[in-house]
PDB file of N, CA and C in Angstrom:
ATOM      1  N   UNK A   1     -20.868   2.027 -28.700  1.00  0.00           N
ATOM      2  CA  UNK A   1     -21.609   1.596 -27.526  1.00  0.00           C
ATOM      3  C   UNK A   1     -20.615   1.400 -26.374  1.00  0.00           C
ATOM      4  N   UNK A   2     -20.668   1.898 -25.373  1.00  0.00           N
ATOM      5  CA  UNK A   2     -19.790   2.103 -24.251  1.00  0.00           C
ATOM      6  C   UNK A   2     -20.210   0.781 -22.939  1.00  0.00           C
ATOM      7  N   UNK A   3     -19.320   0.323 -22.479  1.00  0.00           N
ATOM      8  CA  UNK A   3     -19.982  -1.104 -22.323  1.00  0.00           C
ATOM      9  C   UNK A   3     -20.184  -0.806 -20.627  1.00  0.00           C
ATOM     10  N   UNK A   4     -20.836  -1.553 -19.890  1.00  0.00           N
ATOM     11  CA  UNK A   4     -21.736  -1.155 -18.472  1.00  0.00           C
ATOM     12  C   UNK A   4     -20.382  -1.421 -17.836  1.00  0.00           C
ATOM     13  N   UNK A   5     -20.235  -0.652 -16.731  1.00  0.00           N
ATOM     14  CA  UNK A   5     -19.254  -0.296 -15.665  1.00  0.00           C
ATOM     15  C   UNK A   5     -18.792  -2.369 -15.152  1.00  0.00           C
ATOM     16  N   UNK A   6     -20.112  -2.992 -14.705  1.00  0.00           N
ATOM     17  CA  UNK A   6     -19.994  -4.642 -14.504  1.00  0.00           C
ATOM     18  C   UNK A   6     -18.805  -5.091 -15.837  1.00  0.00           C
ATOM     19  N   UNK A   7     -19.381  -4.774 -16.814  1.00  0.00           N
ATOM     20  CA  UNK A   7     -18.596  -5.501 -18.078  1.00  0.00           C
ATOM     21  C   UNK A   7     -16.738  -4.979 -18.123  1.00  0.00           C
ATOM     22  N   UNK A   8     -16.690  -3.305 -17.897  1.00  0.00           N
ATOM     23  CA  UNK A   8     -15.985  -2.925 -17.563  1.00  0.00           C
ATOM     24  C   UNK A   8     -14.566  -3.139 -16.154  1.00  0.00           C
ATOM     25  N   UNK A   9     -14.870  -3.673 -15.218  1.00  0.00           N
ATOM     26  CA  UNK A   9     -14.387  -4.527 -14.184  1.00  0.00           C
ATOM     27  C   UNK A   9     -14.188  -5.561 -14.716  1.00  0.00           C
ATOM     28  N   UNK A  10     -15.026  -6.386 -15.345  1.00  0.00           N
ATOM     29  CA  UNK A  10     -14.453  -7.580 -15.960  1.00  0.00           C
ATOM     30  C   UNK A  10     -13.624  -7.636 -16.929  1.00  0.00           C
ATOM     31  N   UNK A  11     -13.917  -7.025 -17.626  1.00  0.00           N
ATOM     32  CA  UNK A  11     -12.758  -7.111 -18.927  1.00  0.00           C
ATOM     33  C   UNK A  11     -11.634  -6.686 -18.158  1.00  0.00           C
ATOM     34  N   UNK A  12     -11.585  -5.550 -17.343  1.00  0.00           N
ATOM     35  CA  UNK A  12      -9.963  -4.830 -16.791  1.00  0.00           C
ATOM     36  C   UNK A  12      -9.226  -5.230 -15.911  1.00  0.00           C
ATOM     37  N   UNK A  13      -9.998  -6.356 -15.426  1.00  0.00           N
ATOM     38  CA  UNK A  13      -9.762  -7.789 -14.351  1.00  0.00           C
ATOM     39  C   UNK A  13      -8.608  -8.323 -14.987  1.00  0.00           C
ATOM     40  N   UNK A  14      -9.624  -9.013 -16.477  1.00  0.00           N
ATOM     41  CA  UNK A  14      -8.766 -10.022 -17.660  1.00  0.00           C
ATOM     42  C   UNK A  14      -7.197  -9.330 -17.963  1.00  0.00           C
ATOM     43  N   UNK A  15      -7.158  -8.252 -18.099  1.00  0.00           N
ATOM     44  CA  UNK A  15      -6.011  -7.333 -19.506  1.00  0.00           C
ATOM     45  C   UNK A  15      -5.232  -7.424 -18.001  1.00  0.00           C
ATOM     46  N   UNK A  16      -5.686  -7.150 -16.769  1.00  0.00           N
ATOM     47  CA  UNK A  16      -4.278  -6.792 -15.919  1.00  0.00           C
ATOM     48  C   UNK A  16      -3.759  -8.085 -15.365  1.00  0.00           C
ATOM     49  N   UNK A  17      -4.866  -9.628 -15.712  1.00  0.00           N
ATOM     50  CA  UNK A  17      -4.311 -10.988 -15.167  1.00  0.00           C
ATOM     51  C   UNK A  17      -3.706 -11.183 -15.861  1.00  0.00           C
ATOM     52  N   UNK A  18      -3.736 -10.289 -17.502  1.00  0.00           N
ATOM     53  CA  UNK A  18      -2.944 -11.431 -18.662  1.00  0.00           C
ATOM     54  C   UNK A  18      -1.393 -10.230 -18.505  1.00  0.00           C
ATOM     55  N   UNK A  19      -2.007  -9.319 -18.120  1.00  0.00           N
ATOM     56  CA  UNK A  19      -0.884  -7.919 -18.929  1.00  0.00           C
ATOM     57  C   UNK A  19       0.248  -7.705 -17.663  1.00  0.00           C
ATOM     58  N   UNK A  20      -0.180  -8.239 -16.773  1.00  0.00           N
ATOM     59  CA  UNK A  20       1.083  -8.194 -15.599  1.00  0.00           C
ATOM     60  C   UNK A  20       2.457  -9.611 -15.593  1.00  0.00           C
ATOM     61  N   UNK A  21       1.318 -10.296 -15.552  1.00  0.00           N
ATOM     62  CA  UNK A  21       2.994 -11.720 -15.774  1.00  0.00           C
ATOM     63  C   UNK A  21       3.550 -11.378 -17.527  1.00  0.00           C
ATOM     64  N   UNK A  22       2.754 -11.142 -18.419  1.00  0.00           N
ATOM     65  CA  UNK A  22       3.510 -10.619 -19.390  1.00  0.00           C
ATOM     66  C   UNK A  22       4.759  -9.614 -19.436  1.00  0.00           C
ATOM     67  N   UNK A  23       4.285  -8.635 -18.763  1.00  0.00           N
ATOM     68  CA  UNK A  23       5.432  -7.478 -18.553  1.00  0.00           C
ATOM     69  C   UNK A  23       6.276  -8.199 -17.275  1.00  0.00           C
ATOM     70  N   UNK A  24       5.740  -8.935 -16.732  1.00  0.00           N
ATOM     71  CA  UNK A  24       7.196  -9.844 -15.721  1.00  0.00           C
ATOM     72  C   UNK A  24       8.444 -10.268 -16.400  1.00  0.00           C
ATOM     73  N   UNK A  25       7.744 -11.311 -17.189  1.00  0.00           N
ATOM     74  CA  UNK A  25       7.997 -12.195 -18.618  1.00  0.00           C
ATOM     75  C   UNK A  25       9.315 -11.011 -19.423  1.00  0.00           C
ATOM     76  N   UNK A  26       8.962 -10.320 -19.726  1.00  0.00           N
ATOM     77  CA  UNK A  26       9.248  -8.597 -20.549  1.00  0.00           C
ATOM     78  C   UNK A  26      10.873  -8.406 -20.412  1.00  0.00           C
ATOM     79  N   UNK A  27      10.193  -8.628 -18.553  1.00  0.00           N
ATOM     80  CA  UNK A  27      11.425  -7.693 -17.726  1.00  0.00           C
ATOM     81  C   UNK A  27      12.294  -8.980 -17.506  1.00  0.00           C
ATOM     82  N   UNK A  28      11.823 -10.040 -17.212  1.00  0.00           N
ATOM     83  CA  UNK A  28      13.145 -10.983 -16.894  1.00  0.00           C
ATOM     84  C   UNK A  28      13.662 -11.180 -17.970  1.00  0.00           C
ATOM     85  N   UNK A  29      13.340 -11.036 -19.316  1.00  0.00           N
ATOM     86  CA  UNK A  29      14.079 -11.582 -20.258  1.00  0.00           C
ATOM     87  C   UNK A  29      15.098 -10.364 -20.909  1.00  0.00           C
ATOM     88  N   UNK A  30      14.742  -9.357 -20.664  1.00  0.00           N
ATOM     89  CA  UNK A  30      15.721  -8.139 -20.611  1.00  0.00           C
ATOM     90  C   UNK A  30      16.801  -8.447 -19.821  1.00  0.00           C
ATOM     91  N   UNK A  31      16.624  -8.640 -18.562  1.00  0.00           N
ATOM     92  CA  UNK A  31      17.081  -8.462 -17.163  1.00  0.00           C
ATOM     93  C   UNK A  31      18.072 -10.063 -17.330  1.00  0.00           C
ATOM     94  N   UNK A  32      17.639 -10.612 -18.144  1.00  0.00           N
ATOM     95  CA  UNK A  32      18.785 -12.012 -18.750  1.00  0.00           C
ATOM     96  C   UNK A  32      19.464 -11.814 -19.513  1.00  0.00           C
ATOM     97  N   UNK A  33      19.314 -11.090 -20.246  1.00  0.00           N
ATOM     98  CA  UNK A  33      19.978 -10.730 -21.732  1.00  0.00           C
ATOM     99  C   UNK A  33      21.080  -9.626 -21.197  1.00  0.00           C
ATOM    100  N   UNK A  34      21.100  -8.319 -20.355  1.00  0.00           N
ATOM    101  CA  UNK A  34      21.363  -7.400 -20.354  1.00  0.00           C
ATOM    102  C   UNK A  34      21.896  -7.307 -18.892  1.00  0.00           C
ATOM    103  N   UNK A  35      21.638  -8.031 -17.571  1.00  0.00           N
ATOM    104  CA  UNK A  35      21.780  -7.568 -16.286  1.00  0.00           C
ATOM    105  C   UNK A  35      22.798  -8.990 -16.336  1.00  0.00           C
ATOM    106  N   UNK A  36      23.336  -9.784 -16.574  1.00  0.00           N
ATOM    107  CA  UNK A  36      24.986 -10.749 -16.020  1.00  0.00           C
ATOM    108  C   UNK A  36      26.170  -9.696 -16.383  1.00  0.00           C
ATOM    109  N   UNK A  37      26.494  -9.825 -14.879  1.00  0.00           N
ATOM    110  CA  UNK A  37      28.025  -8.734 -15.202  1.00  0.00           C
ATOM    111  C   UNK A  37      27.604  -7.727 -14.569  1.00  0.00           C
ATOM    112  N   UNK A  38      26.736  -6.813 -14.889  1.00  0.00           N
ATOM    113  CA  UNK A  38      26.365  -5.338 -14.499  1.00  0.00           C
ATOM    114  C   UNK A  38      26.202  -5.211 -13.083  1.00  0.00           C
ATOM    115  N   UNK A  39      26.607  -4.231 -12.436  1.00  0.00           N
ATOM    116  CA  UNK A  39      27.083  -3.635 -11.504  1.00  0.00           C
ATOM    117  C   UNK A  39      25.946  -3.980 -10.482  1.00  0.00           C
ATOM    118  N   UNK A  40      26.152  -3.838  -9.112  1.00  0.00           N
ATOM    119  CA  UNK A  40      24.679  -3.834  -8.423  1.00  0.00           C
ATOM    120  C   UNK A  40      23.732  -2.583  -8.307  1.00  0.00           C
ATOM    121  N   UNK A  41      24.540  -1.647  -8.589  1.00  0.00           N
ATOM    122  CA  UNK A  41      23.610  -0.643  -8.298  1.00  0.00           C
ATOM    123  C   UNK A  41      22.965  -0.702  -9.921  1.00  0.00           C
ATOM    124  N   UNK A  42      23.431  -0.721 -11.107  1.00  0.00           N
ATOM    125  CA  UNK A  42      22.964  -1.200 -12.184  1.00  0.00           C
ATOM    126  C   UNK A  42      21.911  -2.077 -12.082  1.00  0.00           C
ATOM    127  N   UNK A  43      21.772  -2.954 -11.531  1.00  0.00           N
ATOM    128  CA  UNK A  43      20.785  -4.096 -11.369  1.00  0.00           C
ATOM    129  C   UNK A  43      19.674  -3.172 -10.168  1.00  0.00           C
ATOM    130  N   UNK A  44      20.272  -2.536  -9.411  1.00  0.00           N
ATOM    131  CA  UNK A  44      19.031  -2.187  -8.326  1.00  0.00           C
ATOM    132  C   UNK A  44      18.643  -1.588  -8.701  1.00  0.00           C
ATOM    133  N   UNK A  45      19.281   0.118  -9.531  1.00  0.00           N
ATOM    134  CA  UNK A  45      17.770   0.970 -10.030  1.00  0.00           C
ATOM    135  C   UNK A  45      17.451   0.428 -11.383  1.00  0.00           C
ATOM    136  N   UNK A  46      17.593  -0.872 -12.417  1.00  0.00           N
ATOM    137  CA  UNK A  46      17.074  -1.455 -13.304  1.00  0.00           C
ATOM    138  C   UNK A  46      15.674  -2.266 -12.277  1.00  0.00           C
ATOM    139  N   UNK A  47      15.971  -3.061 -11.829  1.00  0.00           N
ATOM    140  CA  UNK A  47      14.769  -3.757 -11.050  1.00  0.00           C
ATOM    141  C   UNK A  47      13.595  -2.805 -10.636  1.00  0.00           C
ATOM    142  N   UNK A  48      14.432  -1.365  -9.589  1.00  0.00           N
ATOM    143  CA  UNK A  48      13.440  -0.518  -9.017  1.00  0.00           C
ATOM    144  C   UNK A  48      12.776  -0.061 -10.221  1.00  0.00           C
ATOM    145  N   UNK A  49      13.244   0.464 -11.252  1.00  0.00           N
ATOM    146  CA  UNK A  49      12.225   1.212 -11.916  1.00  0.00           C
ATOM    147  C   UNK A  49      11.560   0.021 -12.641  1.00  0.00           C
ATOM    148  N   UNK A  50      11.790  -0.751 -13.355  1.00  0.00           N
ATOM    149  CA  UNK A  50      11.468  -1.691 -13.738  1.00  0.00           C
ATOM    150  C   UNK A  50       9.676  -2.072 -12.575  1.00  0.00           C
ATOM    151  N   UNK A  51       9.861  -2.251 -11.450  1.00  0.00           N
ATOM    152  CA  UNK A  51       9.315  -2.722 -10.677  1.00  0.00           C
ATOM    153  C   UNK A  51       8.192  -1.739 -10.221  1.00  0.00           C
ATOM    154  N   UNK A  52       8.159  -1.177 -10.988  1.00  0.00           N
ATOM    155  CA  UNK A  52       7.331   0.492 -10.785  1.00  0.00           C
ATOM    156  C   UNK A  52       7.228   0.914 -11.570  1.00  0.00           C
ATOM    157  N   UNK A  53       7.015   0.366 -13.163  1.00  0.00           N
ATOM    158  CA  UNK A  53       6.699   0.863 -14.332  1.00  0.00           C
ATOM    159  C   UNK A  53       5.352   0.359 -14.687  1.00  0.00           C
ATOM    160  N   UNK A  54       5.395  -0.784 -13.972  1.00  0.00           N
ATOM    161  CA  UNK A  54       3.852  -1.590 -14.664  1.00  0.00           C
ATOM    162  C   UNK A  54       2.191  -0.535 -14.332  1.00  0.00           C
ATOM    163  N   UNK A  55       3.354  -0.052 -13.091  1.00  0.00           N
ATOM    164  CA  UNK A  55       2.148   0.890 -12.121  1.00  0.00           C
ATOM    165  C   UNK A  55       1.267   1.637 -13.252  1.00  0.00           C
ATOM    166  N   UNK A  56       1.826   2.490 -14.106  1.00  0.00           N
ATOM    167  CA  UNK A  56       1.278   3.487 -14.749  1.00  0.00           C
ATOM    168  C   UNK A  56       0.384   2.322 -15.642  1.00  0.00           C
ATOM    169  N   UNK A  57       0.258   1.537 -16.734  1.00  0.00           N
ATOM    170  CA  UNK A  57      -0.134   1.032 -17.387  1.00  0.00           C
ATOM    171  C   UNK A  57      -1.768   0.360 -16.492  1.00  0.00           C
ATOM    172  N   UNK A  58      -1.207  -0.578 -15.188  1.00  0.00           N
ATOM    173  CA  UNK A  58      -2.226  -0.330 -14.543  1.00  0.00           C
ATOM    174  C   UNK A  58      -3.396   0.510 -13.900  1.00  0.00           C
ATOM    175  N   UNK A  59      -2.649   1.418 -13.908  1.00  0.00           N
ATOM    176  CA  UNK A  59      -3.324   2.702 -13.104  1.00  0.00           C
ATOM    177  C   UNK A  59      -4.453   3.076 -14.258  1.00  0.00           C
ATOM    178  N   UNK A  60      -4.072   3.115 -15.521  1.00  0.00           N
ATOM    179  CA  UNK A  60      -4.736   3.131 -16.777  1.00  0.00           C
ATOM    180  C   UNK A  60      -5.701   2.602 -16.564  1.00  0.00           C
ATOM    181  N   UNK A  61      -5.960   1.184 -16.620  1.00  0.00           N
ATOM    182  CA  UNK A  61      -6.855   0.205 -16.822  1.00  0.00           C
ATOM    183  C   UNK A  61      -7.842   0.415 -15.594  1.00  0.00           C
ATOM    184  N   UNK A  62      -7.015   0.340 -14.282  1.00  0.00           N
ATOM    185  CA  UNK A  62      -8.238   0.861 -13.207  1.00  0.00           C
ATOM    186  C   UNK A  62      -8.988   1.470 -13.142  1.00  0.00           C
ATOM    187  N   UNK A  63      -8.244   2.957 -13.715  1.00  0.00           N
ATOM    188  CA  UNK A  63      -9.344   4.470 -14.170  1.00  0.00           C
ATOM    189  C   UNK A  63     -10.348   4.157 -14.914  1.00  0.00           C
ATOM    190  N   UNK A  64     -10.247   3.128 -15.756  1.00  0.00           N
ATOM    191  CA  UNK A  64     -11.073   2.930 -16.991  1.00  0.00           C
ATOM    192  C   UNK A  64     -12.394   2.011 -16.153  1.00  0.00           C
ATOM    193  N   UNK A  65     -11.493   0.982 -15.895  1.00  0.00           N
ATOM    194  CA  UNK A  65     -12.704   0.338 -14.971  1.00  0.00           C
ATOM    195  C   UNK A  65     -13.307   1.387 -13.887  1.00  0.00           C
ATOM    196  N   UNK A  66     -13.248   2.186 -13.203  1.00  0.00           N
ATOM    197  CA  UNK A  66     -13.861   2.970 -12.146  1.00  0.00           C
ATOM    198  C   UNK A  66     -14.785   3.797 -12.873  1.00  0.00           C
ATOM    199  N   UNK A  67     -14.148   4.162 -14.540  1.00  0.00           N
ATOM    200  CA  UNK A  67     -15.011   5.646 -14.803  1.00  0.00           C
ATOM    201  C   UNK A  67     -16.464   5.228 -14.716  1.00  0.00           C
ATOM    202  N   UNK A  68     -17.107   6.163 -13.883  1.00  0.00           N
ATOM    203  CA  UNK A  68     -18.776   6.295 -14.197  1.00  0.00           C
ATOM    204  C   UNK A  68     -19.268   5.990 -15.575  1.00  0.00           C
ATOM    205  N   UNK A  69     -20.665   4.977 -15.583  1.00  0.00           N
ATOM    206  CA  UNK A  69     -21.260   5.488 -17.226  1.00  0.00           C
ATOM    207  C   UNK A  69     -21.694   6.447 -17.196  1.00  0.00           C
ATOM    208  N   UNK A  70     -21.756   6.795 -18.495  1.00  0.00           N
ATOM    209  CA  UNK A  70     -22.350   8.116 -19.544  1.00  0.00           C
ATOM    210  C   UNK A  70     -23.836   8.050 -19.216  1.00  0.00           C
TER     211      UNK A  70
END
């Protein structure tokens, strides 16, 4: 059973309020463990991509919430 586009927004609301400070969470604790010492440009394209990875995972969840019902 494929659930109504309303239910759909809501749930994809929830997964990206819970699923974004998580992957924050993710990245600072990498970025503690692994980024003291390391170079700046080391730290800048770690942050940049880092900071532009969540995109795709989101982008996911949006599509899902937008798709038309069946």
């Amino acid at each position: 059973m494929a659930l109504p586009q309303t239910a759909r927004k809501v749930a994809g609301t929830a997964m990206l309020v819970i699923f974004v400070p998580l992957y924050a969470l993710f990245v600072m604790s990498i970025a503690g463990a692994r980024m003291p010492g390391a170079s700046i440009l080391t730290q800048t394209v770690f942050f940049a991509v880092a900071g532009l990875v969540w995109i795709v995972p989101a982008g996911v969840i949006i599509a899902w919430m937008l798709r038309p019902p069946h």
